[in-house]
C-alpha atoms as a PDB file:
ATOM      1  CA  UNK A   1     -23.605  11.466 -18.500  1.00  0.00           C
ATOM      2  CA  UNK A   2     -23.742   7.763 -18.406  1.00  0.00           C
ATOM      3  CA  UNK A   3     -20.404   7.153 -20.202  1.00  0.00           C
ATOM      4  CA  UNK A   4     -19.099   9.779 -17.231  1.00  0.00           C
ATOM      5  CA  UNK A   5     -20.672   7.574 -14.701  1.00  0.00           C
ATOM      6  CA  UNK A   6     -18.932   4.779 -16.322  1.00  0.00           C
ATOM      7  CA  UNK A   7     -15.190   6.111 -16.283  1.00  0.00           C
ATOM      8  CA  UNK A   8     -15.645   7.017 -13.095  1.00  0.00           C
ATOM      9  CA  UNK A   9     -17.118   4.312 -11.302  1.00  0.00           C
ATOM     10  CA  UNK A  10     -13.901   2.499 -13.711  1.00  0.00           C
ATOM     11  CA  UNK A  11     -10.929   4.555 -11.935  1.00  0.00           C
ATOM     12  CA  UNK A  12     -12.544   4.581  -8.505  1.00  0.00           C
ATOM     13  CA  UNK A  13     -12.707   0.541  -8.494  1.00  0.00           C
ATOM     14  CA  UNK A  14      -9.250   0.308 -10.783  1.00  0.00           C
ATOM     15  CA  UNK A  15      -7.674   2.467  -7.833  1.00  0.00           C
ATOM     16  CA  UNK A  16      -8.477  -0.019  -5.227  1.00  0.00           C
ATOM     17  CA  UNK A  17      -8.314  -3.294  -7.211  1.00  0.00           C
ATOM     18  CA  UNK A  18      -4.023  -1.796  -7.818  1.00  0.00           C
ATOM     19  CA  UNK A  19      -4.368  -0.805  -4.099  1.00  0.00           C
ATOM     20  CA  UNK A  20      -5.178  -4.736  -3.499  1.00  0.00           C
ATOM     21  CA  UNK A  21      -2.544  -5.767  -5.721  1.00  0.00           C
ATOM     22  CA  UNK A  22       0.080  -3.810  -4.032  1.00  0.00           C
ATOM     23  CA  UNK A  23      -0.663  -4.719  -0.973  1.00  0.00           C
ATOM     24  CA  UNK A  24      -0.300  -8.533  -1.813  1.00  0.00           C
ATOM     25  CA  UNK A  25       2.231  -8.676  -4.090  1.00  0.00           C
ATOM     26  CA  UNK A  26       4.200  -5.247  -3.437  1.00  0.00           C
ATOM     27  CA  UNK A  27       7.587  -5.703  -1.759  1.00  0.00           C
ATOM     28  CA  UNK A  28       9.136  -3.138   0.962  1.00  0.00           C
ATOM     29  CA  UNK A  29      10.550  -0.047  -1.331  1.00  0.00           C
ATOM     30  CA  UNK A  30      10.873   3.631  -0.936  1.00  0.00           C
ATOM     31  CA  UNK A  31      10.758   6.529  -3.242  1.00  0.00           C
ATOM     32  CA  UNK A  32      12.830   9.743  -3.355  1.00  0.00           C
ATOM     33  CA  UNK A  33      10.048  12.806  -3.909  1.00  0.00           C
ATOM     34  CA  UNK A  34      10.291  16.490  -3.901  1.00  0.00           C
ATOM     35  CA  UNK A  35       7.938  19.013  -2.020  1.00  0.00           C
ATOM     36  CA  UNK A  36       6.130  21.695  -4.047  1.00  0.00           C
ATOM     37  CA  UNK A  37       4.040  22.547  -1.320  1.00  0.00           C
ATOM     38  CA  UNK A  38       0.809  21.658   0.717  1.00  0.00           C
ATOM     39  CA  UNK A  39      -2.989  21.536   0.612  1.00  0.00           C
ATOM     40  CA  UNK A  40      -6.186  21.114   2.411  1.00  0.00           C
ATOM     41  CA  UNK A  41      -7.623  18.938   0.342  1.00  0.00           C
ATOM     42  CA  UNK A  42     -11.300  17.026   1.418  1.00  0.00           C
ATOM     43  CA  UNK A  43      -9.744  14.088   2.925  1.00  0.00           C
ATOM     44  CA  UNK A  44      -7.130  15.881   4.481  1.00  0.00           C
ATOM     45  CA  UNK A  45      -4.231  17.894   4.668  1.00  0.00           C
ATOM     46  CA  UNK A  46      -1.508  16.809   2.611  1.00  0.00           C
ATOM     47  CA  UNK A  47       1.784  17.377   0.692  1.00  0.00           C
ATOM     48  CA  UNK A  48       2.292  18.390  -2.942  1.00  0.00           C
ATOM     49  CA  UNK A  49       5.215  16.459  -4.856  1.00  0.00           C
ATOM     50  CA  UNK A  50       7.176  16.837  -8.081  1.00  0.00           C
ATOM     51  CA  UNK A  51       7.587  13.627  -9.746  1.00  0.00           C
ATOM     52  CA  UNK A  52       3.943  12.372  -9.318  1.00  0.00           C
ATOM     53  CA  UNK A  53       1.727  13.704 -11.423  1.00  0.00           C
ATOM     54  CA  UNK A  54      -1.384  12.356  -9.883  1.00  0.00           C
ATOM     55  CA  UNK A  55      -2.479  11.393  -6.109  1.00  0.00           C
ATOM     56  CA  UNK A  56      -5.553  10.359  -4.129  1.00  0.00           C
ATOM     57  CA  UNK A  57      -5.928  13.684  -1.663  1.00  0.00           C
ATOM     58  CA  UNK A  58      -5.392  10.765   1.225  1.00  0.00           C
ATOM     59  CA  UNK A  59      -1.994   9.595  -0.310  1.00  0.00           C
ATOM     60  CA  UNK A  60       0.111  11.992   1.497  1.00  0.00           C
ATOM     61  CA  UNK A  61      -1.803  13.041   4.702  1.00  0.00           C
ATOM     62  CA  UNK A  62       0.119  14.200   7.395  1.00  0.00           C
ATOM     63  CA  UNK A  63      -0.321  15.877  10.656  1.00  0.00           C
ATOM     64  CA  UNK A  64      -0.345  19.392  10.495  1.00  0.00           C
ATOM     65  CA  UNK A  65       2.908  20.175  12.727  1.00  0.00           C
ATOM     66  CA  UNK A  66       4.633  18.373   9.524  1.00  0.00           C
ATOM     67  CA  UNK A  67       2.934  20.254   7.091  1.00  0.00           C
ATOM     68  CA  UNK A  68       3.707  23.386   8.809  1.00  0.00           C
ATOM     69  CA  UNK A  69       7.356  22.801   8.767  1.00  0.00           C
ATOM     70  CA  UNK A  70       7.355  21.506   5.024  1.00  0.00           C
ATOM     71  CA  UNK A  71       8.786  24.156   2.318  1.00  0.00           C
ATOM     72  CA  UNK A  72       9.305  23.967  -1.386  1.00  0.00           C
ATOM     73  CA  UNK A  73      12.466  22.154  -2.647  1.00  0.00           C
ATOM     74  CA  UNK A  74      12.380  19.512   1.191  1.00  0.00           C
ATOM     75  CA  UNK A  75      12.939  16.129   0.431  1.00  0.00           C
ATOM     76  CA  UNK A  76       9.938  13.494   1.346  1.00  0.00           C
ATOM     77  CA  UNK A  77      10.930   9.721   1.474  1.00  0.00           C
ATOM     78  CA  UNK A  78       8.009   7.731   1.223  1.00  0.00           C
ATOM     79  CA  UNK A  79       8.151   3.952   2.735  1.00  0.00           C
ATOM     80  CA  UNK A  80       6.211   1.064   2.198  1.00  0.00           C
ATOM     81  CA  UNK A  81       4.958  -1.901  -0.244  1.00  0.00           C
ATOM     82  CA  UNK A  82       5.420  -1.583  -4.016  1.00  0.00           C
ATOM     83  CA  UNK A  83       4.898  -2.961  -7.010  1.00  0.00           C
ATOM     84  CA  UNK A  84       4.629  -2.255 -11.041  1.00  0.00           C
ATOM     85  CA  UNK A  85       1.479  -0.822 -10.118  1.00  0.00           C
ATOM     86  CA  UNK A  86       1.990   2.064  -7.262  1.00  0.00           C
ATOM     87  CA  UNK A  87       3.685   2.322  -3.610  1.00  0.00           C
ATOM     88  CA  UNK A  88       1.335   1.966  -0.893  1.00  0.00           C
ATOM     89  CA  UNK A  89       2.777   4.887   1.228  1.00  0.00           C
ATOM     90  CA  UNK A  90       2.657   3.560   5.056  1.00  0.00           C
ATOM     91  CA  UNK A  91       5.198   5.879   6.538  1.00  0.00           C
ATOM     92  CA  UNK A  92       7.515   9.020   5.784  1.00  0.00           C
ATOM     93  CA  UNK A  93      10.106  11.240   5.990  1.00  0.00           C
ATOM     94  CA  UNK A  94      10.675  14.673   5.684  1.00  0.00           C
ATOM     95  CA  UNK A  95      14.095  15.988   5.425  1.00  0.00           C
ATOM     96  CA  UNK A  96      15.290  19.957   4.663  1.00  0.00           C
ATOM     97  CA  UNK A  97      16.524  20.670   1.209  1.00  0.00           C
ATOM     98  CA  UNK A  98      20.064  21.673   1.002  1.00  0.00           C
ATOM     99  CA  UNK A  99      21.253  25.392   2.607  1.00  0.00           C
ATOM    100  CA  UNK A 100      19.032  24.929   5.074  1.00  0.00           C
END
């Protein structure tokens, strides 16, 4: 149980010392993602993406007029600072996939 303790306390200070990071060093960038869906998660409600394999819950909250709209295969651009370590995500965009 302790070692448990241990990793965790680890990832939950590792996320916000790369958080820190980012946010100093991290230049303006954007990534391409696609939608797989959304969640209610315990921070909030946000979207599902492809080509991350692993986010906070709060790393993609949006309002839920956006989530409502949101389908499988619609194109999220994500805005803000990155770095070798992550994207801190300060704004978005959702866009229709193609046919629609």
């Amino acid at each position: 149980m302790t070692l448990l303790s241990f990793f965790l306390t680890l990832w939950v200070v590792e996320d916000g010392v790369l958080a820190l990071v980012t946010a100093v060093i991290g230049r303006p960038s954007h990534r391409e993602l696609t939608v797989t869906g959304v969640q209610s998660g315990k921070q909030c409600a946000h979207f599902e993406v492809r080509e991350v394999l692993f986010l906070a819950d709060r790393a993609l909250c949006a309002p839920r007029e956006d989530l409502d709209r949101a389908e499988a295969g619609d194109q999220l651009t994500v805005f803000g600072r990155g770095s070798p370590f992550g994207l801190n995500v300060e704004r978005y965009e959702l866009r229709s996939g193609a046919g629609r």
